[in-house]
PDB file of N, CA and C in Angstrom:
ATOM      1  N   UNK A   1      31.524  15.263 -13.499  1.00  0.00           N
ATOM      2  CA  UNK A   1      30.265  15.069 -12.792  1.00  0.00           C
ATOM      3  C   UNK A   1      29.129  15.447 -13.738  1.00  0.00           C
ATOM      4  N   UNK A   2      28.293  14.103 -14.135  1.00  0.00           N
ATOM      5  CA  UNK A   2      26.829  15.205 -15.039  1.00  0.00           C
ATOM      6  C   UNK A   2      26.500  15.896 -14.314  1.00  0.00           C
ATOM      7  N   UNK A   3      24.907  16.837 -14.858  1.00  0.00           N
ATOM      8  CA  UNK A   3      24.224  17.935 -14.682  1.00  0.00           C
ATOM      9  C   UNK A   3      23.713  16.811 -13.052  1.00  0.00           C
ATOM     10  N   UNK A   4      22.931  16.182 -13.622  1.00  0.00           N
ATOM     11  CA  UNK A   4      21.513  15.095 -12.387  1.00  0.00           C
ATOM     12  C   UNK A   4      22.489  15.559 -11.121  1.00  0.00           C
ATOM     13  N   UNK A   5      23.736  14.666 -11.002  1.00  0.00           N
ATOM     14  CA  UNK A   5      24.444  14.665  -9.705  1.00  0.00           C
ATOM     15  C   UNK A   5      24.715  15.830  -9.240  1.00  0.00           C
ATOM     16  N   UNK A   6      25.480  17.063 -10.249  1.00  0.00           N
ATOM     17  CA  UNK A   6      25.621  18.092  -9.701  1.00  0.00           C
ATOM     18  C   UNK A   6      24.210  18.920  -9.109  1.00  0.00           C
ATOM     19  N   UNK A   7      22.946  18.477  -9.508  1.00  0.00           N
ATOM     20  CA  UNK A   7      22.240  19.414  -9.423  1.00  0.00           C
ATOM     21  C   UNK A   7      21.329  18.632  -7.505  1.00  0.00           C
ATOM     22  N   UNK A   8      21.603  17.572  -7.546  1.00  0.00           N
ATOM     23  CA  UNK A   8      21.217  17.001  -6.352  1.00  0.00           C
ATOM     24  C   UNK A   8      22.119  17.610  -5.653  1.00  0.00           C
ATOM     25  N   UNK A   9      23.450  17.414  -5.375  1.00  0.00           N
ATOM     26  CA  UNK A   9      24.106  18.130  -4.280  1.00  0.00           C
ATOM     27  C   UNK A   9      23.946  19.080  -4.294  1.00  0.00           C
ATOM     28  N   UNK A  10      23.195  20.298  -5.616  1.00  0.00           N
ATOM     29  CA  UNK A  10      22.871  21.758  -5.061  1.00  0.00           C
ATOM     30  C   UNK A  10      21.907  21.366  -4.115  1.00  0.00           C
ATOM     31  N   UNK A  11      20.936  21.071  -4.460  1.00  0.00           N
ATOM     32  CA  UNK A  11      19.564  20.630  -3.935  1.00  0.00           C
ATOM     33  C   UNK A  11      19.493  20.705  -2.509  1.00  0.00           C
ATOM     34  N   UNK A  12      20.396  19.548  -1.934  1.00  0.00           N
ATOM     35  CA  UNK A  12      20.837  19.379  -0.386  1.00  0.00           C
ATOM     36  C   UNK A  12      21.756  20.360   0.157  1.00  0.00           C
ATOM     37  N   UNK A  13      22.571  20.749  -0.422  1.00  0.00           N
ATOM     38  CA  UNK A  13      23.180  22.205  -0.091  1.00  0.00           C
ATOM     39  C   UNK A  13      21.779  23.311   0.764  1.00  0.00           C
ATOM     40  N   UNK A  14      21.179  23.569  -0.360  1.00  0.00           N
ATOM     41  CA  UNK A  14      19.972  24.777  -0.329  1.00  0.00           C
ATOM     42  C   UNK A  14      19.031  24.263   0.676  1.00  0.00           C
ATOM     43  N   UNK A  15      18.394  22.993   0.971  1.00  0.00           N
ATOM     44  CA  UNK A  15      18.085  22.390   2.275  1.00  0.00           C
ATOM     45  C   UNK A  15      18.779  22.400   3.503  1.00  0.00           C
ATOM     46  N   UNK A  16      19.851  21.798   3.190  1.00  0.00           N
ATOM     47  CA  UNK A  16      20.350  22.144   4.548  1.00  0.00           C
ATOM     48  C   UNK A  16      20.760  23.536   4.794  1.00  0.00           C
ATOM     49  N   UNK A  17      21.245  23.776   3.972  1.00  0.00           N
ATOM     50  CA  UNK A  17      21.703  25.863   4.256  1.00  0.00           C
ATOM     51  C   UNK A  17      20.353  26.485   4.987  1.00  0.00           C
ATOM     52  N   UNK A  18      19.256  26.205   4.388  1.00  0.00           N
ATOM     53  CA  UNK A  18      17.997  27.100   4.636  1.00  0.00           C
ATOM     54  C   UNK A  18      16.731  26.072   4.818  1.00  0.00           C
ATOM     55  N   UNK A  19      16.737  25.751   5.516  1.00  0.00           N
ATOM     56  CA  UNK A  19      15.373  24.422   6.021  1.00  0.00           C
ATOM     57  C   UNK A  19      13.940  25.135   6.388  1.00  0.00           C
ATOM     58  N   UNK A  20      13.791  26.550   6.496  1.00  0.00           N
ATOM     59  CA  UNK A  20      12.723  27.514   6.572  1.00  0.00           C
ATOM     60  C   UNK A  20      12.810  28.079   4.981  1.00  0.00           C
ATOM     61  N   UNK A  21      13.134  28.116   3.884  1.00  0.00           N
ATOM     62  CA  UNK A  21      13.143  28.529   2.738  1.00  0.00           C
ATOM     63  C   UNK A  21      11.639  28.920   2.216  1.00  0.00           C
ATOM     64  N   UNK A  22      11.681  30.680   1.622  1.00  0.00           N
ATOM     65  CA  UNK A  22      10.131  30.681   1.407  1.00  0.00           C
ATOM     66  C   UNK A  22       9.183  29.869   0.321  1.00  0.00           C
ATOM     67  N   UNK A  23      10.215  29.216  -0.463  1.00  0.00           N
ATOM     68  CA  UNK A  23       9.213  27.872  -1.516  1.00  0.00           C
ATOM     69  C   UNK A  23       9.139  26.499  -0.724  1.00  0.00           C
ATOM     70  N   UNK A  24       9.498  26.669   0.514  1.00  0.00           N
ATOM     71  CA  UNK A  24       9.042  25.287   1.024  1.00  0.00           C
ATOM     72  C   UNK A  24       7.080  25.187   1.580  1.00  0.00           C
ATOM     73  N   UNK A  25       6.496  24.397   0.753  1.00  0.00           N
ATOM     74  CA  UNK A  25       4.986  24.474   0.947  1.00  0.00           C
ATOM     75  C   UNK A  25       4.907  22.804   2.072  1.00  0.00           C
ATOM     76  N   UNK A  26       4.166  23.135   3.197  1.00  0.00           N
ATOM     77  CA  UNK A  26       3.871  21.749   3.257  1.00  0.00           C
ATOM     78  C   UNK A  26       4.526  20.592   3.765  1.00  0.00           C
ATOM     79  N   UNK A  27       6.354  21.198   4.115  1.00  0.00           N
ATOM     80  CA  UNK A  27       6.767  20.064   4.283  1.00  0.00           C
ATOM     81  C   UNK A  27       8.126  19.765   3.234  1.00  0.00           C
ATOM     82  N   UNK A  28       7.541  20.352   2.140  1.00  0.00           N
ATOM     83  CA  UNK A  28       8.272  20.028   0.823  1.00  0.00           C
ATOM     84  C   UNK A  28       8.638  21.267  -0.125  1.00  0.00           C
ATOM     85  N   UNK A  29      10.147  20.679  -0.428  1.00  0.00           N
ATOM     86  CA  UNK A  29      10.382  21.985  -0.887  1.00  0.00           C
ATOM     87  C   UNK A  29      10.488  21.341  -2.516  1.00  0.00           C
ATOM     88  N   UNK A  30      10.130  22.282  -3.669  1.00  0.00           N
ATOM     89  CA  UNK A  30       9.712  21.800  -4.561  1.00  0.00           C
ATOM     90  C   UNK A  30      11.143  22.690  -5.712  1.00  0.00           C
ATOM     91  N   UNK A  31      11.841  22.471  -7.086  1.00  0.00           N
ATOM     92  CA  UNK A  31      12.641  22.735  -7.767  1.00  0.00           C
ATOM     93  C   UNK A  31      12.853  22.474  -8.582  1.00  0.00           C
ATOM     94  N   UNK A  32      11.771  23.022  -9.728  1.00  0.00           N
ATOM     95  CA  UNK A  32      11.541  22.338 -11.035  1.00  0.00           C
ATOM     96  C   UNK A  32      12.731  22.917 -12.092  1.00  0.00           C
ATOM     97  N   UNK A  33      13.701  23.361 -11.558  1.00  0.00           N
ATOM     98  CA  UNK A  33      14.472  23.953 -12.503  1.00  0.00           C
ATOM     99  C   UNK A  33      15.930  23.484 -12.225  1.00  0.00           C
ATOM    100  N   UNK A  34      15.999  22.270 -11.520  1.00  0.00           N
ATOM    101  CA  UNK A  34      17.203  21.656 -11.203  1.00  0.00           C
ATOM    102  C   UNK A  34      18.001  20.442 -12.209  1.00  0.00           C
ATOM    103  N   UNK A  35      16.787  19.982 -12.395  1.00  0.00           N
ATOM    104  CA  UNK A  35      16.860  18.744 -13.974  1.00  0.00           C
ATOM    105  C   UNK A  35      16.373  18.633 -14.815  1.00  0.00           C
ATOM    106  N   UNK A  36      16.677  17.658 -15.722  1.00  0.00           N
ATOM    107  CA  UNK A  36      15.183  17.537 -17.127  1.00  0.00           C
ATOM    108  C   UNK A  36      14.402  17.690 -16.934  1.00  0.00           C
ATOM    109  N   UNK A  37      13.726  16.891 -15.412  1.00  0.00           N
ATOM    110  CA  UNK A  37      12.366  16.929 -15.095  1.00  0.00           C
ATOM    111  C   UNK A  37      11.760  17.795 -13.551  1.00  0.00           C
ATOM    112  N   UNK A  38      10.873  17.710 -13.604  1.00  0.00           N
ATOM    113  CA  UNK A  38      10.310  17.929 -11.981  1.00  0.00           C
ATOM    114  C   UNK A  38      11.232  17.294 -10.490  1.00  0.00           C
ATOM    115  N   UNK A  39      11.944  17.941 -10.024  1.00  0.00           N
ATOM    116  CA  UNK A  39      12.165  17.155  -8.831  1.00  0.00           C
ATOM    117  C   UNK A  39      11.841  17.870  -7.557  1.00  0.00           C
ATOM    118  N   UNK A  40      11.232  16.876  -6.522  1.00  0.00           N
ATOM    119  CA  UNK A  40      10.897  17.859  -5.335  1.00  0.00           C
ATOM    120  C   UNK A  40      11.664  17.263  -4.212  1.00  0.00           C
ATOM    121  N   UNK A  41      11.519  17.593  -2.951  1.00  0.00           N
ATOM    122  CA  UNK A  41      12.611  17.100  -1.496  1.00  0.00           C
ATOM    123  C   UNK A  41      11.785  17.599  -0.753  1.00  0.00           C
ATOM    124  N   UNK A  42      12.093  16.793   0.590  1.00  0.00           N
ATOM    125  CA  UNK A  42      11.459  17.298   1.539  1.00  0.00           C
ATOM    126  C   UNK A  42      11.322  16.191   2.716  1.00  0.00           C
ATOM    127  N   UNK A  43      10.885  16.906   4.097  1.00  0.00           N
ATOM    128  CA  UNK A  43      10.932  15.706   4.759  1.00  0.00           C
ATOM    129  C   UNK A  43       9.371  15.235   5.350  1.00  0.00           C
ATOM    130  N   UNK A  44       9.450  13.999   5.062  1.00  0.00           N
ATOM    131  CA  UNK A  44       7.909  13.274   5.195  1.00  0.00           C
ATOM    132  C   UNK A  44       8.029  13.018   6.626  1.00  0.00           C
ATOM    133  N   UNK A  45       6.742  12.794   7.606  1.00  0.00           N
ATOM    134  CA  UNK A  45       6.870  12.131   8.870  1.00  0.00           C
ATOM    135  C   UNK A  45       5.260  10.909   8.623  1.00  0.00           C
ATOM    136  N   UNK A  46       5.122   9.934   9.064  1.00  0.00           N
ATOM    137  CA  UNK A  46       3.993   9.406   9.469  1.00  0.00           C
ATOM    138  C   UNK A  46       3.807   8.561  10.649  1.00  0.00           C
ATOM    139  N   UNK A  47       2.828   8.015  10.752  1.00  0.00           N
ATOM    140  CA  UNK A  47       2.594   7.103  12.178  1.00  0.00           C
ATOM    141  C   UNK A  47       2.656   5.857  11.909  1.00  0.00           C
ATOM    142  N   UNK A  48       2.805   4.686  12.529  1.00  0.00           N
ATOM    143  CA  UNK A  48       2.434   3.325  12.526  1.00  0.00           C
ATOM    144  C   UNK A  48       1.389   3.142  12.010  1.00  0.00           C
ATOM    145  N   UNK A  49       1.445   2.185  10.966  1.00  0.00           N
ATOM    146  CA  UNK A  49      -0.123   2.553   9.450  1.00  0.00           C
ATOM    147  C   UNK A  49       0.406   1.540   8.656  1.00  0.00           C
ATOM    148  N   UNK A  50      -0.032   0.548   8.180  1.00  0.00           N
ATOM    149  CA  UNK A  50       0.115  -0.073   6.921  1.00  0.00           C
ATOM    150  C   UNK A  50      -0.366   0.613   5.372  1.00  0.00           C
ATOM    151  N   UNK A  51       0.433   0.544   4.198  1.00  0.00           N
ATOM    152  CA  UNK A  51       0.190   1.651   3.227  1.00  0.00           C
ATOM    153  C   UNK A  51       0.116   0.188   2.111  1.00  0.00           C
ATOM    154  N   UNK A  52      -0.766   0.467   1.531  1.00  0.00           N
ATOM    155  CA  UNK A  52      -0.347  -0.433   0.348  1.00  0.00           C
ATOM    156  C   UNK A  52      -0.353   0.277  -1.300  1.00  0.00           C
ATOM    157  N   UNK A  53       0.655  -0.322  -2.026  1.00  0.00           N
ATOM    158  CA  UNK A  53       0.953   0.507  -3.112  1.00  0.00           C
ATOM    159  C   UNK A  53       0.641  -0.545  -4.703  1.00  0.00           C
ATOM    160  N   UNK A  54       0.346   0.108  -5.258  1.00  0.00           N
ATOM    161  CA  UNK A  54       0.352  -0.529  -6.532  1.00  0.00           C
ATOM    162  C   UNK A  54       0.504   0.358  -7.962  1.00  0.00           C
ATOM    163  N   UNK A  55       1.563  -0.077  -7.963  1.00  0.00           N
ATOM    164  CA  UNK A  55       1.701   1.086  -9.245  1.00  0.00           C
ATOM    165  C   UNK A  55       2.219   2.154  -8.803  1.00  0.00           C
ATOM    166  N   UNK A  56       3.218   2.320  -8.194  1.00  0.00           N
ATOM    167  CA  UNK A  56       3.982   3.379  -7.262  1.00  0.00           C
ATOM    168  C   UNK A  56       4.061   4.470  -8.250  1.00  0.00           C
ATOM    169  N   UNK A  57       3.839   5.946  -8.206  1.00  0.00           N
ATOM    170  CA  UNK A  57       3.833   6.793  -9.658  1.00  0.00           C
ATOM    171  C   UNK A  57       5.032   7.728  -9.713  1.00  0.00           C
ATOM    172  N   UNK A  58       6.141   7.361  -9.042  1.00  0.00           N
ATOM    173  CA  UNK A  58       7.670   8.320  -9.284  1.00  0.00           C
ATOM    174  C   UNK A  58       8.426   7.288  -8.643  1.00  0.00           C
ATOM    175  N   UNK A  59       9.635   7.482  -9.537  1.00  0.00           N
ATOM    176  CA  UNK A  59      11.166   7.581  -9.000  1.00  0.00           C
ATOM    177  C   UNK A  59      11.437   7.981  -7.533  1.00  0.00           C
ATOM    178  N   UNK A  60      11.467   7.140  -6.632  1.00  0.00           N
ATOM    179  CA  UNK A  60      11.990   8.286  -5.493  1.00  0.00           C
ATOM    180  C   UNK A  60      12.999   7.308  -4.455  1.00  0.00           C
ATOM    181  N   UNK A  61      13.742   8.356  -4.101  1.00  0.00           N
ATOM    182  CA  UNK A  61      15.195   7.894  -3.038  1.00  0.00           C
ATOM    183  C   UNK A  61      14.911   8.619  -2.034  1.00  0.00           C
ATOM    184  N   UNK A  62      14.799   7.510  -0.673  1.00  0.00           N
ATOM    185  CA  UNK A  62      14.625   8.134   0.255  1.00  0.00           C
ATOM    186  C   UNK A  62      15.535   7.698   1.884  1.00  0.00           C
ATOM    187  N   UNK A  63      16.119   8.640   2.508  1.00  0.00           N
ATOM    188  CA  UNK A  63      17.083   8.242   3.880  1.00  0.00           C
ATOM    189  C   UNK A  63      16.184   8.757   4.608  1.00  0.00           C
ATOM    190  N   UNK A  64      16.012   7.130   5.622  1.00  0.00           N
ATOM    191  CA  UNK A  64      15.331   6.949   6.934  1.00  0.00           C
ATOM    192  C   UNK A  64      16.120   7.935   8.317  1.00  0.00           C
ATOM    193  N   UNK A  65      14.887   8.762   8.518  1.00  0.00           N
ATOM    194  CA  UNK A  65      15.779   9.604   9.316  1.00  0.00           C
ATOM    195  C   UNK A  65      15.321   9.264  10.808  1.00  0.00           C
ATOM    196  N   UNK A  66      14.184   8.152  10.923  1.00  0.00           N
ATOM    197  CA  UNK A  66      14.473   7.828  12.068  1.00  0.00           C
ATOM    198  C   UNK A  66      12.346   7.090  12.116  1.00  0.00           C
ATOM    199  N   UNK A  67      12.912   5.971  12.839  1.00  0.00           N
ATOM    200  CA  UNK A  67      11.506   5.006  12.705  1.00  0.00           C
ATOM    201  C   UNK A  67      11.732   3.674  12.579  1.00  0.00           C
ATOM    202  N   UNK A  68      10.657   2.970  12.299  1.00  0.00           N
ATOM    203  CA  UNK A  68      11.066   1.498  11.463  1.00  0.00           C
ATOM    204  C   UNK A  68      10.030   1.439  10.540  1.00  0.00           C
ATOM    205  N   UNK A  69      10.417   0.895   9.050  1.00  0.00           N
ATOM    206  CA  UNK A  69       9.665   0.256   7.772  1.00  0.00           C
ATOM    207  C   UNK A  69      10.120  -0.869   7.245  1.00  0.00           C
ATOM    208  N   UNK A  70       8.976  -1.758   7.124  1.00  0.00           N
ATOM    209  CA  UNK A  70       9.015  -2.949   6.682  1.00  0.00           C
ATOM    210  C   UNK A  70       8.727  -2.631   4.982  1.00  0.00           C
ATOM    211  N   UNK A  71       8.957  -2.840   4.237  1.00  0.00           N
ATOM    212  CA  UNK A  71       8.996  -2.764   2.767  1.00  0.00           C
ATOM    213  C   UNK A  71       8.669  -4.497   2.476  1.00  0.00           C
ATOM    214  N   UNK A  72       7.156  -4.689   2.005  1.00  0.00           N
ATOM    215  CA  UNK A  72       6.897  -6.535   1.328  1.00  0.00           C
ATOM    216  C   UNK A  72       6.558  -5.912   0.059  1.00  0.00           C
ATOM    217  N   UNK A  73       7.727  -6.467  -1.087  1.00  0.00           N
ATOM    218  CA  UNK A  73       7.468  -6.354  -2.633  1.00  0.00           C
ATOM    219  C   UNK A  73       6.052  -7.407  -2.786  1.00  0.00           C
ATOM    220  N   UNK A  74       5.695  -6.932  -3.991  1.00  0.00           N
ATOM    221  CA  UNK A  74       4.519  -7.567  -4.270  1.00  0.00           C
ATOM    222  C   UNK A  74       4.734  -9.495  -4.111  1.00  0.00           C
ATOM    223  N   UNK A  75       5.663  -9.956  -4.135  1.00  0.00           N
ATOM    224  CA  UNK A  75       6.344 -11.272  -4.322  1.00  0.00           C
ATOM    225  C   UNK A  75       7.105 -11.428  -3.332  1.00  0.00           C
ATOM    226  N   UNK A  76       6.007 -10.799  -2.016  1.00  0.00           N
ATOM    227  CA  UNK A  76       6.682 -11.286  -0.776  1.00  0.00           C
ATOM    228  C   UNK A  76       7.635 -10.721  -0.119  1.00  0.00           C
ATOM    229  N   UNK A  77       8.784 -10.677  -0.773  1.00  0.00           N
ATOM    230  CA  UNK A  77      10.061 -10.295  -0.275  1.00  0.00           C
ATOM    231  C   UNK A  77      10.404  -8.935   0.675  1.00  0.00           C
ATOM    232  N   UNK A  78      10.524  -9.115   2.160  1.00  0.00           N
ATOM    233  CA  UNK A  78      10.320  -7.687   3.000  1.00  0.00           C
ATOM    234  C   UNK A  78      12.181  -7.726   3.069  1.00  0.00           C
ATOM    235  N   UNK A  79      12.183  -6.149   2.996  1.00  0.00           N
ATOM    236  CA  UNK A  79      12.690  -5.480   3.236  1.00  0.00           C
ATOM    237  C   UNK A  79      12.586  -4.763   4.890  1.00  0.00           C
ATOM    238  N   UNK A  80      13.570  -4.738   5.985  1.00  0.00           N
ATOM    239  CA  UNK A  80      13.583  -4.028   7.072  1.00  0.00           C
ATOM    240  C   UNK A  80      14.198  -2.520   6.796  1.00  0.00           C
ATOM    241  N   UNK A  81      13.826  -1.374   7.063  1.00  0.00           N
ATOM    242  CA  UNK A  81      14.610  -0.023   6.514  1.00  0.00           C
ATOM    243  C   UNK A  81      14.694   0.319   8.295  1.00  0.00           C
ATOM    244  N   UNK A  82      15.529   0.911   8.670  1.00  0.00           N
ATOM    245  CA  UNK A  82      15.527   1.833   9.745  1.00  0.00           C
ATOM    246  C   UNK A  82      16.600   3.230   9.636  1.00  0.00           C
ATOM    247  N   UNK A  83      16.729   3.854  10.857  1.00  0.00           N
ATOM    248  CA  UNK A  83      17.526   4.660  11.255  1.00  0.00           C
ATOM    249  C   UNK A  83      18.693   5.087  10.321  1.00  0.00           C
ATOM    250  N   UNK A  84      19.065   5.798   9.061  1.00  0.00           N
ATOM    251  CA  UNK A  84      19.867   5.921   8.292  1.00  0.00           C
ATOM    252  C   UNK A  84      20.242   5.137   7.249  1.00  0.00           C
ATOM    253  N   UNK A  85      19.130   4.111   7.031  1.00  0.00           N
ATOM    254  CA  UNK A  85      18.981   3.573   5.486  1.00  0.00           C
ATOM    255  C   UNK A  85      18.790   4.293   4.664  1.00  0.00           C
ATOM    256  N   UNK A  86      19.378   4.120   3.210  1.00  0.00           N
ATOM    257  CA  UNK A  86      19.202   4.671   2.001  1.00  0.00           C
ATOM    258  C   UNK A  86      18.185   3.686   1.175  1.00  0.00           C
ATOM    259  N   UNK A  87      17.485   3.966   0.373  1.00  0.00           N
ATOM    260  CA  UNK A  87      16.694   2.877  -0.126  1.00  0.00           C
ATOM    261  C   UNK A  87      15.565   4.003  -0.893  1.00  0.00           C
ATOM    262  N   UNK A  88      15.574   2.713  -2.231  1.00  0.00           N
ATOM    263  CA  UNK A  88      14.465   3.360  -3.300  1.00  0.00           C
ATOM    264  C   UNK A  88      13.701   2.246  -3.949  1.00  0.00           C
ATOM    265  N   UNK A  89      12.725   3.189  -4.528  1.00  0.00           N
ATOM    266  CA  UNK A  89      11.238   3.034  -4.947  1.00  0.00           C
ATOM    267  C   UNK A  89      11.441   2.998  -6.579  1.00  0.00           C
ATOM    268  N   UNK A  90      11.328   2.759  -7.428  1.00  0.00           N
ATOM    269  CA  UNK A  90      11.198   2.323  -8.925  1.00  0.00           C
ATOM    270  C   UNK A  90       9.916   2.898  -9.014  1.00  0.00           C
ATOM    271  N   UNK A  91       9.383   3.315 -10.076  1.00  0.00           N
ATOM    272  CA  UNK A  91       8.009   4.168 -10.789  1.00  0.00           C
ATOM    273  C   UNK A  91       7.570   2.593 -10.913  1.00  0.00           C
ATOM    274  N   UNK A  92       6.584   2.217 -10.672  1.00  0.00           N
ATOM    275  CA  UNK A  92       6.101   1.158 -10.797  1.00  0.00           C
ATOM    276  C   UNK A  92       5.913  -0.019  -9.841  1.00  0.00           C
ATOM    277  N   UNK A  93       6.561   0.513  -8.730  1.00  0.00           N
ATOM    278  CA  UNK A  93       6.826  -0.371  -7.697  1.00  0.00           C
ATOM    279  C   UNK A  93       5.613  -1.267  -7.230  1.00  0.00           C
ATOM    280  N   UNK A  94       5.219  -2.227  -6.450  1.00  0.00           N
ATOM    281  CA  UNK A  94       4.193  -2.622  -5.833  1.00  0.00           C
ATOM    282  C   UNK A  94       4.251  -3.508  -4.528  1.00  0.00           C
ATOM    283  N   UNK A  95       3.767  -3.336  -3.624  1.00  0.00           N
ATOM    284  CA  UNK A  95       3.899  -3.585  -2.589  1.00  0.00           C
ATOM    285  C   UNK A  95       2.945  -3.103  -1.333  1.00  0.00           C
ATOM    286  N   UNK A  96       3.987  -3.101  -0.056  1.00  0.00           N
ATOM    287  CA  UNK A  96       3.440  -2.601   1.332  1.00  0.00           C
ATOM    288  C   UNK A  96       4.333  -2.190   1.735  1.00  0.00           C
ATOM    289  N   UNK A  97       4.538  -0.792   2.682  1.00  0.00           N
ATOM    290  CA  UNK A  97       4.883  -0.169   3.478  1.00  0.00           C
ATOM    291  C   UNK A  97       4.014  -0.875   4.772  1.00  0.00           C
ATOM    292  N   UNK A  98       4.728  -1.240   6.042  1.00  0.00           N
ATOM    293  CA  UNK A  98       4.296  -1.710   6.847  1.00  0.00           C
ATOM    294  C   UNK A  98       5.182  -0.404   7.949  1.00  0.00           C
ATOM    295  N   UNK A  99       4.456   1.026   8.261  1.00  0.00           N
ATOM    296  CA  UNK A  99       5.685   1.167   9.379  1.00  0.00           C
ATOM    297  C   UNK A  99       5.449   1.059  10.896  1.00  0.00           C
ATOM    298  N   UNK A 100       6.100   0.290  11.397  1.00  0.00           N
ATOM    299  CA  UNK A 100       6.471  -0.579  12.733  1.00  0.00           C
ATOM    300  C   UNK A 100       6.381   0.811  13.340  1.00  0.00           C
ATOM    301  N   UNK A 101       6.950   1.522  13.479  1.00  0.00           N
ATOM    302  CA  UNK A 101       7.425   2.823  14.135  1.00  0.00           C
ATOM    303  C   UNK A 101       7.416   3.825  13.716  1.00  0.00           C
ATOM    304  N   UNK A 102       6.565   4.766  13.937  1.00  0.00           N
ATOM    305  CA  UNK A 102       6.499   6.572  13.911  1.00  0.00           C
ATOM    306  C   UNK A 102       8.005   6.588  13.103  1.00  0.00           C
ATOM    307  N   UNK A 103       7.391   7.134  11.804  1.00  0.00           N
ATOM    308  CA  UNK A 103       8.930   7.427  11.204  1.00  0.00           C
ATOM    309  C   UNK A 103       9.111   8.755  10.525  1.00  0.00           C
ATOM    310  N   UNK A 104      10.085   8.927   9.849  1.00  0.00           N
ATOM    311  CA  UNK A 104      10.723  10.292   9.625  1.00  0.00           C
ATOM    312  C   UNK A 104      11.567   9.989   8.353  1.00  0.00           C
ATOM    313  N   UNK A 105      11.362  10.586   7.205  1.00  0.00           N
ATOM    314  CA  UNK A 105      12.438  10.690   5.891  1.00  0.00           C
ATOM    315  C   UNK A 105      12.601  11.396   5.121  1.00  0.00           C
ATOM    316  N   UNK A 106      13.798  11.531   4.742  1.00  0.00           N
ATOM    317  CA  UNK A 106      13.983  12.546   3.757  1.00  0.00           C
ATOM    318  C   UNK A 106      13.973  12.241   2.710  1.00  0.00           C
ATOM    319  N   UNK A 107      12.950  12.687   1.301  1.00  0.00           N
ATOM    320  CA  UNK A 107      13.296  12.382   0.090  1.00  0.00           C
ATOM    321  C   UNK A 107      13.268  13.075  -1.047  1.00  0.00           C
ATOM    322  N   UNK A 108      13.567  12.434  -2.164  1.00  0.00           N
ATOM    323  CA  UNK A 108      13.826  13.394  -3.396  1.00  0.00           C
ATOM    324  C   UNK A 108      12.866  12.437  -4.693  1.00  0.00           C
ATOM    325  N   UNK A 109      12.446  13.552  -5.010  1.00  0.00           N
ATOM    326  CA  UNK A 109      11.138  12.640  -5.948  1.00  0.00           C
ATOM    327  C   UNK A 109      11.951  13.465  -7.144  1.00  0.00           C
ATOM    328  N   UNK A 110      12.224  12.359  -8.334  1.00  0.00           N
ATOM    329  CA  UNK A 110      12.205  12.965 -10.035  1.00  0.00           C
ATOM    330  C   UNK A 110      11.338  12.382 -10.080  1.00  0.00           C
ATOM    331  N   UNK A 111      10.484  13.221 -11.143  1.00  0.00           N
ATOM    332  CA  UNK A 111       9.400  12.991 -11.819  1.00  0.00           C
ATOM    333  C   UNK A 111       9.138  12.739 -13.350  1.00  0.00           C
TER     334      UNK A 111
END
């Protein structure tokens, strides 16, 4: 197993073990000492909102923990995410977040 993988399943270990943890700021719990780089976790919530992105500025993987998102790449192409989708974002991404439904996710940003 490399370092990256082993150090994500610590990651979610220490989240789920302790979801009140005193470095969680905000929502987000932050762990710059897990990989090469910066990585943070945490769980996002928002409302029904169209978001538009250009130039998305991290890496990030994120499981729908409950809502609906429409994902339209810049070239059209939507994506439906719901209820226990896995799905990621490329540093550079461009597009729309369209979310249909009050949603909820968990994610992990390298930076």
């Amino acid at each position: 197993m490399n370092a990256s993988v082993a150090s994500l399943q610590e990651l979610f270990t220490r989240l789920a073990d302790d979801p009140e943890k005193p470095d969680r700021v905000d929502g987000t719990w932050r762990f710059a000492d897990l990989v090469d780089g910066p990585i943070s976790a945490g769980v996002w919530t928002a409302t029904a909102e169209t978001i538009v992105f250009d130039n998305y500025s991290v890496n990030e993987v994120m499981l729908m923990l409950g809502g609906r998102l429409r994902l339209v790449d810049a070239d059209g192409t939507s994506h439906l995410i719901e209820k226990d989708d896995l799905f990621y974002l490329p540093k550079g991404w461009s597009g729309t977040w369209e979310i249909l439904e009050d949603m909820q996710k968990l994610y992990v940003i390298i930076e």
